[in-house]
Structure formats: structure tokens, C-alpha cells
N, C-alpha and C. Protein backbone atom coordinates (compact mmCIF):
# COMPACT_ATOMS: atom_id res chain seq x y z
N UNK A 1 0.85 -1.17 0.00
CA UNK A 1 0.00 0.00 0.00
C UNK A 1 0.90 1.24 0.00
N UNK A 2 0.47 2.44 -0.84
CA UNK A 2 1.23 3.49 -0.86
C UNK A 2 0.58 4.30 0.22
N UNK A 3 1.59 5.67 0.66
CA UNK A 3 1.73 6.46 1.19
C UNK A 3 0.21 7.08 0.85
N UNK A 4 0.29 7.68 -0.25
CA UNK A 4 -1.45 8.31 -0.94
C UNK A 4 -2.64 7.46 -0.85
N UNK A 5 -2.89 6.14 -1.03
CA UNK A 5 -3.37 5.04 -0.47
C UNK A 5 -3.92 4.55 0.58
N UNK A 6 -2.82 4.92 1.95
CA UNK A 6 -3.12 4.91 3.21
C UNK A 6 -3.56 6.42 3.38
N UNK A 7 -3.19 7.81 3.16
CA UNK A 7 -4.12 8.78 3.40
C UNK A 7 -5.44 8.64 2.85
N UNK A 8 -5.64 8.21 2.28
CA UNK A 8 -7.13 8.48 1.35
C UNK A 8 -7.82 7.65 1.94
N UNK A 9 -7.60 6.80 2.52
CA UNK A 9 -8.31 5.41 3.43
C UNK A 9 -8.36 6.32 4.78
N UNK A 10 -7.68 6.72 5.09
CA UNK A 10 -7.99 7.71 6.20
C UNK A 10 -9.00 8.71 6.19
N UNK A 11 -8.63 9.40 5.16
CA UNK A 11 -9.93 10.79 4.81
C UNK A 11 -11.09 10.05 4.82
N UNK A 12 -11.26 9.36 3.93
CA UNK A 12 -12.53 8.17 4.15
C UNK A 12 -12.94 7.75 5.14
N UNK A 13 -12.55 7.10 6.25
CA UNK A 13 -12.68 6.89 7.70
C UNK A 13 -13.34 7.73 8.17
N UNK A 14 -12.22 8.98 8.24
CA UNK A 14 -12.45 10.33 9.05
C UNK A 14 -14.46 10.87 8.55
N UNK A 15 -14.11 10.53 7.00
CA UNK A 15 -15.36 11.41 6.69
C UNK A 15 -16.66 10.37 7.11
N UNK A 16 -16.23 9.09 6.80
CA UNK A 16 -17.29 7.80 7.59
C UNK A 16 -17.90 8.52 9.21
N UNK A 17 -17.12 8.90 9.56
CA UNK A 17 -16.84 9.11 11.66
C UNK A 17 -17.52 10.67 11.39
N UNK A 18 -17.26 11.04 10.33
CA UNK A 18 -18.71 12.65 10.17
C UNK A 18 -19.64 12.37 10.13
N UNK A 19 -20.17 11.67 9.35
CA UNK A 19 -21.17 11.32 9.17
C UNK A 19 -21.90 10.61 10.35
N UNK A 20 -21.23 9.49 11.05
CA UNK A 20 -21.93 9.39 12.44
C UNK A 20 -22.42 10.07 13.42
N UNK A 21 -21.13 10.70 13.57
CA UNK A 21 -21.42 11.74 14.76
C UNK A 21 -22.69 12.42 14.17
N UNK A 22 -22.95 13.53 12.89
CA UNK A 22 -23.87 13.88 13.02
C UNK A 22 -25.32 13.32 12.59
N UNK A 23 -24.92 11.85 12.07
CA UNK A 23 -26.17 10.88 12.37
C UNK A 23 -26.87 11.03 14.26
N UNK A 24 -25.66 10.75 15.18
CA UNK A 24 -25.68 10.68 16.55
C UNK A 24 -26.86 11.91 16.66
N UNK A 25 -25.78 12.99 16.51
CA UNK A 25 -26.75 14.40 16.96
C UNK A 25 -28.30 14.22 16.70
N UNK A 26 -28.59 13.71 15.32
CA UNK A 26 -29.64 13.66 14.74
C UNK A 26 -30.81 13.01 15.40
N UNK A 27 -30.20 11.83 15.72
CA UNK A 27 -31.02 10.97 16.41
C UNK A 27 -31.10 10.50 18.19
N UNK A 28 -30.02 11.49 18.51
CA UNK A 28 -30.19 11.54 20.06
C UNK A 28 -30.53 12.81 20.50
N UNK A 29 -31.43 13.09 21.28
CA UNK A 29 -31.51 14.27 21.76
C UNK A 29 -30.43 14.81 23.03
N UNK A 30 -30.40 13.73 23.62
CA UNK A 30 -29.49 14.02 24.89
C UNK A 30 -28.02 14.31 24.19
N UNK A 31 -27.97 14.03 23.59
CA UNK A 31 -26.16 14.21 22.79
C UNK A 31 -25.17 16.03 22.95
N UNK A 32 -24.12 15.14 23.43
CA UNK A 32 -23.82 16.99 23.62
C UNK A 32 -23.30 17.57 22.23
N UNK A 33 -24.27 19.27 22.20
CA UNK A 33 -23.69 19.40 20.73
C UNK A 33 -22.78 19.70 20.65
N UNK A 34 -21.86 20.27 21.73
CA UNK A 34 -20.56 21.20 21.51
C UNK A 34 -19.30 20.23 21.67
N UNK A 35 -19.41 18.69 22.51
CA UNK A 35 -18.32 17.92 22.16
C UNK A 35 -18.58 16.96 20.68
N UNK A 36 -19.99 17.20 20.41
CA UNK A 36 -19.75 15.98 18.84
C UNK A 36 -19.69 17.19 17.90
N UNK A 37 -19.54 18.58 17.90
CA UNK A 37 -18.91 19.42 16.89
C UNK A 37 -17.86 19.67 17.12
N UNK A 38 -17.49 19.79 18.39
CA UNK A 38 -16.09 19.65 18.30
C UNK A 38 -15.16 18.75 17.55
N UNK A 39 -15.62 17.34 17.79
CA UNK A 39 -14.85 16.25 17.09
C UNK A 39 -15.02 16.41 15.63
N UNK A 40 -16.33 17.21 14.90
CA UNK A 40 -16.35 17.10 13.69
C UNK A 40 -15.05 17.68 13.23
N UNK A 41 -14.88 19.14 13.92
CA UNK A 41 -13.76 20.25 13.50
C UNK A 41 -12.53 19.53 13.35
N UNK A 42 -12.03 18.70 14.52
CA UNK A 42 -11.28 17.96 14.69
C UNK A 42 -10.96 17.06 12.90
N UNK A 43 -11.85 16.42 13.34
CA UNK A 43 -11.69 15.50 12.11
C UNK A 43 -12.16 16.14 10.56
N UNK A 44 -12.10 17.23 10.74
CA UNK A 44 -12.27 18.02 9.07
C UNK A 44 -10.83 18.35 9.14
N UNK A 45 -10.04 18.91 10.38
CA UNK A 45 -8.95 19.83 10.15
C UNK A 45 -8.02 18.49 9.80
N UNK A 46 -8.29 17.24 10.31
CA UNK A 46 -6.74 16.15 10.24
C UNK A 46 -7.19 16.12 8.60
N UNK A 47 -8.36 15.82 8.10
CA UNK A 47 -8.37 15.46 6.46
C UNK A 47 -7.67 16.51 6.13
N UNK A 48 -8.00 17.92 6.24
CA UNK A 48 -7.41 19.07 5.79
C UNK A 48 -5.63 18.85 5.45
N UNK A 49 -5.35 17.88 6.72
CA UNK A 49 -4.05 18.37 7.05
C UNK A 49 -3.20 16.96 6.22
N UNK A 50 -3.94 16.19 5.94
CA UNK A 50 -4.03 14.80 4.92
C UNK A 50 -3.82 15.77 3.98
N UNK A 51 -4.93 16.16 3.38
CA UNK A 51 -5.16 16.26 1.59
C UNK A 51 -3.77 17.53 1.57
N UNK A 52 -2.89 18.03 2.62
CA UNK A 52 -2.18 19.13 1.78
C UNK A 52 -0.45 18.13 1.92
N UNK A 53 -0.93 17.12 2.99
CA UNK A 53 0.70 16.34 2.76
C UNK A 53 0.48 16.11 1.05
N UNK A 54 -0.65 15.17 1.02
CA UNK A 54 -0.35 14.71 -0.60
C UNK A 54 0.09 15.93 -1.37
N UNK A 55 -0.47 17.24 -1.22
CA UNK A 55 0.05 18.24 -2.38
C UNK A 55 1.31 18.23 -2.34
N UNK A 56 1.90 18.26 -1.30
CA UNK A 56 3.41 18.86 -1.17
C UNK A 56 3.95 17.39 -1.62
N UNK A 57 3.55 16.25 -1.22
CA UNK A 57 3.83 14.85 -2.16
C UNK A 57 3.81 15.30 -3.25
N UNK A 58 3.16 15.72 -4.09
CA UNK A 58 3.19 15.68 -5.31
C UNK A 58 3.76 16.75 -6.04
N UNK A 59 4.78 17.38 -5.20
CA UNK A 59 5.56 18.76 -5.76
C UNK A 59 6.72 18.09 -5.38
N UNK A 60 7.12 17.43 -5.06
CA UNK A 60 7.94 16.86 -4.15
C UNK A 60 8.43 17.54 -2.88
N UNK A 61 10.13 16.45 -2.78
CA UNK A 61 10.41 16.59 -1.33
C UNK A 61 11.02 18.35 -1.57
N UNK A 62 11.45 18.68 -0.47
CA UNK A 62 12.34 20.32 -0.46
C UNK A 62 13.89 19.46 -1.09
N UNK A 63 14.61 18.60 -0.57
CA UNK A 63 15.44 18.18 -1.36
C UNK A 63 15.58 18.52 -3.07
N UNK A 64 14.14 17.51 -3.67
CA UNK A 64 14.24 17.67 -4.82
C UNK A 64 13.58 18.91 -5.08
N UNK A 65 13.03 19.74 -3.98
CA UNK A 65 12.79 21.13 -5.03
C UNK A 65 14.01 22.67 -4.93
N UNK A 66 14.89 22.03 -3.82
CA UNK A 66 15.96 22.39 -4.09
C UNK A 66 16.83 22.17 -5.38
N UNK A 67 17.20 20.91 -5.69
CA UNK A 67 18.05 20.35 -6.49
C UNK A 67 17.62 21.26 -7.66
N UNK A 68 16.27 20.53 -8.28
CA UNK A 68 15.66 21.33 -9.04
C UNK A 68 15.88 22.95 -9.33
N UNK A 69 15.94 23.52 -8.20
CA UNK A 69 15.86 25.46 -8.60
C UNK A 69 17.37 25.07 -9.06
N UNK A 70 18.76 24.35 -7.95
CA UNK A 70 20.07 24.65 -8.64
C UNK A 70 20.32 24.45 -9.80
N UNK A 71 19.58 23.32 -10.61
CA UNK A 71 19.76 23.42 -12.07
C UNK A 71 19.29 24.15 -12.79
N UNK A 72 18.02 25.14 -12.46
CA UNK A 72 17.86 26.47 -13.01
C UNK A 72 19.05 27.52 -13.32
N UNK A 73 19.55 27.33 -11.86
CA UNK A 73 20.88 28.43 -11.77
C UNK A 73 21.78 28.23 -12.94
N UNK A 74 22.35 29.19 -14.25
CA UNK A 74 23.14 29.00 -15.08
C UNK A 74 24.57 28.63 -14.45
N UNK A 75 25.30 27.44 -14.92
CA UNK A 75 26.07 27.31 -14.60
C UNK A 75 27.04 26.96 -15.94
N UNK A 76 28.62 27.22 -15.77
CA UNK A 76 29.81 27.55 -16.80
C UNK A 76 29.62 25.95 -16.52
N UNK A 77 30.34 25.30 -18.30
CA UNK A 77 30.38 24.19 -18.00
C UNK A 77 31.59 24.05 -18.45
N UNK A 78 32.72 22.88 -17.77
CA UNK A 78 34.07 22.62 -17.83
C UNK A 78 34.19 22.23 -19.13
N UNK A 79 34.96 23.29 -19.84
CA UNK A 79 35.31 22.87 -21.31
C UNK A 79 37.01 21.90 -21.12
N UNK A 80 36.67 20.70 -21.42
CA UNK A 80 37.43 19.90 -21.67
C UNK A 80 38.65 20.09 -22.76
N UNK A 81 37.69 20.40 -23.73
CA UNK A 81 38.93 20.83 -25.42
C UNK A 81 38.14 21.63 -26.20
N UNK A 82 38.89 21.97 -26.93
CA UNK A 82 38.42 22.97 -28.18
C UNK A 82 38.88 22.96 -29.13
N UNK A 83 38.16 22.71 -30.26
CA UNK A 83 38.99 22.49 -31.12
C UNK A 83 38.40 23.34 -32.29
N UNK A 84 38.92 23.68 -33.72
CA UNK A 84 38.40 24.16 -34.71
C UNK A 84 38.61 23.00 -35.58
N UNK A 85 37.70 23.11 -36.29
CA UNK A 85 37.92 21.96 -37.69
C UNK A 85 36.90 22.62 -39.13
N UNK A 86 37.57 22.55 -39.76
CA UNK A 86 37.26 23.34 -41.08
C UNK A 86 36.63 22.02 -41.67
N UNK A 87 35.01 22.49 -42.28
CA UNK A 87 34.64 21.18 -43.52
C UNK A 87 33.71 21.93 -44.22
N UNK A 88 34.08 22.00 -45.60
CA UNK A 88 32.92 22.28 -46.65
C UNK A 88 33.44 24.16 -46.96
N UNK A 89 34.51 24.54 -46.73
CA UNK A 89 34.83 25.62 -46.68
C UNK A 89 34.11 27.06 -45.31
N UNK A 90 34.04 25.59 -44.45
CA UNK A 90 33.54 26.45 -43.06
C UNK A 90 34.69 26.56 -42.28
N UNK A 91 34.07 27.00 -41.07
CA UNK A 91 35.16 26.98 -39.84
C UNK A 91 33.99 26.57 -38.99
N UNK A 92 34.30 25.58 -38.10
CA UNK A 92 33.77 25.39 -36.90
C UNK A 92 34.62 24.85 -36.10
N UNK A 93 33.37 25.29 -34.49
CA UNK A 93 34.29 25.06 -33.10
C UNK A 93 33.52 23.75 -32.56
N UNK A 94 34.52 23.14 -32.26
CA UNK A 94 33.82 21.61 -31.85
C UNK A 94 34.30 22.06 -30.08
N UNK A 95 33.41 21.81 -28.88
CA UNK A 95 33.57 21.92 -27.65
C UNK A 95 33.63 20.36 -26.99
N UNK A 96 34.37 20.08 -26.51
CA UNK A 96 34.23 18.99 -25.68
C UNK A 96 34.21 19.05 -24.17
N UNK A 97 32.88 18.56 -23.55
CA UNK A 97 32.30 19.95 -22.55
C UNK A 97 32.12 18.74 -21.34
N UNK A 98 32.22 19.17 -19.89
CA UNK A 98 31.40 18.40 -19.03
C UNK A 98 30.46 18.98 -18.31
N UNK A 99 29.67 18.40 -17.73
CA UNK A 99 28.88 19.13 -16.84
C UNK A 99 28.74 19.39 -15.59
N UNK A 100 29.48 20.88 -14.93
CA UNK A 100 29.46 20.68 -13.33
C UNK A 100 29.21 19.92 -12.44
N UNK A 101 27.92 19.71 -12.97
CA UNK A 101 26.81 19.19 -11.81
C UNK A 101 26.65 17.73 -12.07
N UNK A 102 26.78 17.23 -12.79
CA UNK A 102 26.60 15.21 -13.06
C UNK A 102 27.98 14.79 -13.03
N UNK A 103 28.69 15.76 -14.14
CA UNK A 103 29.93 15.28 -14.76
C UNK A 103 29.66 14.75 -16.26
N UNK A 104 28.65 14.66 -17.04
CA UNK A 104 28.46 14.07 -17.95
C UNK A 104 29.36 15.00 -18.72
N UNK A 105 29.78 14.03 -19.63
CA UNK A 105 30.93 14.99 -20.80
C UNK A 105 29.99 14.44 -22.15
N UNK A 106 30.15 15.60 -23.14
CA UNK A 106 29.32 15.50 -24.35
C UNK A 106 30.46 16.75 -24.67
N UNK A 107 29.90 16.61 -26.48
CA UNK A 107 30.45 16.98 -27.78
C UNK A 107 29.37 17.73 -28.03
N UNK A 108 29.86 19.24 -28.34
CA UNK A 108 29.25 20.32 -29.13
C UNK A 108 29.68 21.15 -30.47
N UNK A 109 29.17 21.38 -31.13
CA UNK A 109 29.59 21.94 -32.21
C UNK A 109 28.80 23.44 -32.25
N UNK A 110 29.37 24.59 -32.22
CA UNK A 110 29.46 25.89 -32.01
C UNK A 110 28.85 26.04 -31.04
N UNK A 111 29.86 26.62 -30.02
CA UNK A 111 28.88 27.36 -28.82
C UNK A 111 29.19 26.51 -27.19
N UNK A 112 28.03 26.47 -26.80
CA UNK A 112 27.55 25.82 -25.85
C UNK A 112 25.80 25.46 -25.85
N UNK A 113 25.60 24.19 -25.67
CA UNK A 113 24.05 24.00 -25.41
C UNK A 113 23.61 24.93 -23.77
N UNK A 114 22.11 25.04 -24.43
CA UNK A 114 21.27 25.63 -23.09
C UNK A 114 21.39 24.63 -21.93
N UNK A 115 21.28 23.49 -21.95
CA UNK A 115 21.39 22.52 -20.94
C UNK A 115 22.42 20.95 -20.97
N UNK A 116 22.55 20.66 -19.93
CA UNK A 116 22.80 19.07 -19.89
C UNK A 116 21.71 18.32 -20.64
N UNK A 117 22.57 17.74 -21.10
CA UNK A 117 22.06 16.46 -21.96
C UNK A 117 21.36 15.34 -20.98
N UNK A 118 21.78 15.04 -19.85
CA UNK A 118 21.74 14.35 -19.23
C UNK A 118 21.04 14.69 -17.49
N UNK A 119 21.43 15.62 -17.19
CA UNK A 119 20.70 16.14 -15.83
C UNK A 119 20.08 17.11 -15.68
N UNK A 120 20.07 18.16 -17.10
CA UNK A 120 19.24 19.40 -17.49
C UNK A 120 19.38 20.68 -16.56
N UNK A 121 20.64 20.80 -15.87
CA UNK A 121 21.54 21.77 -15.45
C UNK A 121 21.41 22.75 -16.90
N UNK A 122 21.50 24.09 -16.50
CA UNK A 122 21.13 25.08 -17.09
C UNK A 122 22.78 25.35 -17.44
N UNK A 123 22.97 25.67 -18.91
CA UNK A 123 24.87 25.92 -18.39
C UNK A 123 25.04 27.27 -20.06
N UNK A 124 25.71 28.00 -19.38
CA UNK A 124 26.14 28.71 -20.11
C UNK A 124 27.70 29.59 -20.30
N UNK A 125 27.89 30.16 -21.31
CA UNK A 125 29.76 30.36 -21.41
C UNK A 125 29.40 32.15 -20.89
């Protein structure tokens, strides 16, 4: 069973246990109203407090929404070699590049790419 799985089986519960209580109220007169609304509040605020773990589940952890913004951040990427090589009566610059942040090394031809090939680090000269 997942994490989202076992909350949602909970909210369900919780909202099952609403519905009693104010079945209870309904059908007892003696029933106190201010401790079985209380418990309702109670048990609206834990779903409440359920349904916003899953959001932040599903944005992920701060880890990965850290990681994430640093590969936004432009970063220089370690030019390995450089080379020129002439074909067809051109000139071009061949880069042989790594990437700060993985290490992945890749081959470019003029320039620098907007990103890693491989971990999508933002990189620029």
C-alpha cells in the first residue's frame, strides 16, 4: 500500500466518523452538541491536514525542489577541449564539454548548449 493510499483510506474513515457523529446528533436528543462538533472540526482539520501532505507529495520533497531550482541556476560548463575543424569551406568550433553538476561529458559543435544532456543543469559560457 502506498503512502497516498493509506491517506485516502484515512480521509474516508475520518469522513465515515462525520457522518456518524452527526447521524448521533440527529437521532439523540441528549447528545452533547458542543463535544460531537467539536470532534467534527477535529476530524475536518486532520483530512485538511491529509489532503495538503499529498500536495506537497506531489511537488515533491524540499530536497528535490531544491536540487531542481540549482539546475535552473546558469552554470559555466568545464570545457574539456576545443577544437576548430574546417569542412565544406567552413570553420567550426567543436567543444568537448562536461557538466558541473553530473559530470556528464558531451560533444558540441558551435557554442555551448542551453542545458545538460543528461541532468538538465542550465549551463552557459
Amino acid at each position: 500500500m502506498t503512502e497516498n493510499m493509506a491517506i485516502e483510506i484515512h480521509i474516508e474513515e475520518n469522513l465515515h466518523r462525520i457522518g456518524v457523529i452527526e447521524e448521533f446528533l440527529r437521532t439523540n436528543s441528549e447528545a452533547c452538541d458542543k463535544e460531537c462538533t467539536k470532534n467534527i472540526q477535529i476530524l475536518t482539520k486532520v483530512n485538511r491536514a491529509l489532503q495538503e501532505i499529498q500536495q506537497y507529495h506531489a511537488i515533491g520533497t524540499v530536497e528535490e525542489c531544491r536540487e531542481a531550482r540549482e539546475k535552473q541556476m546558469t552554470k559555466q560548463p568545464i570545457i574539456l577541449c576545443k577544437q576548430s575543424t574546417k569542412s565544406e569551406g567552413q570553420l567550426f568550433t567543436v567543444n568537448y564539454l562536461k557538466c558541473p553538476t553530473c559530470g556528464n561529458t558531451f560533444t558540441y559543435f558551435g557554442g555551448i548548449p542551453n542545458n545538460c544532456h543528461k541532468c538538465g543543469q542550465t549551463l552557459k559560457i
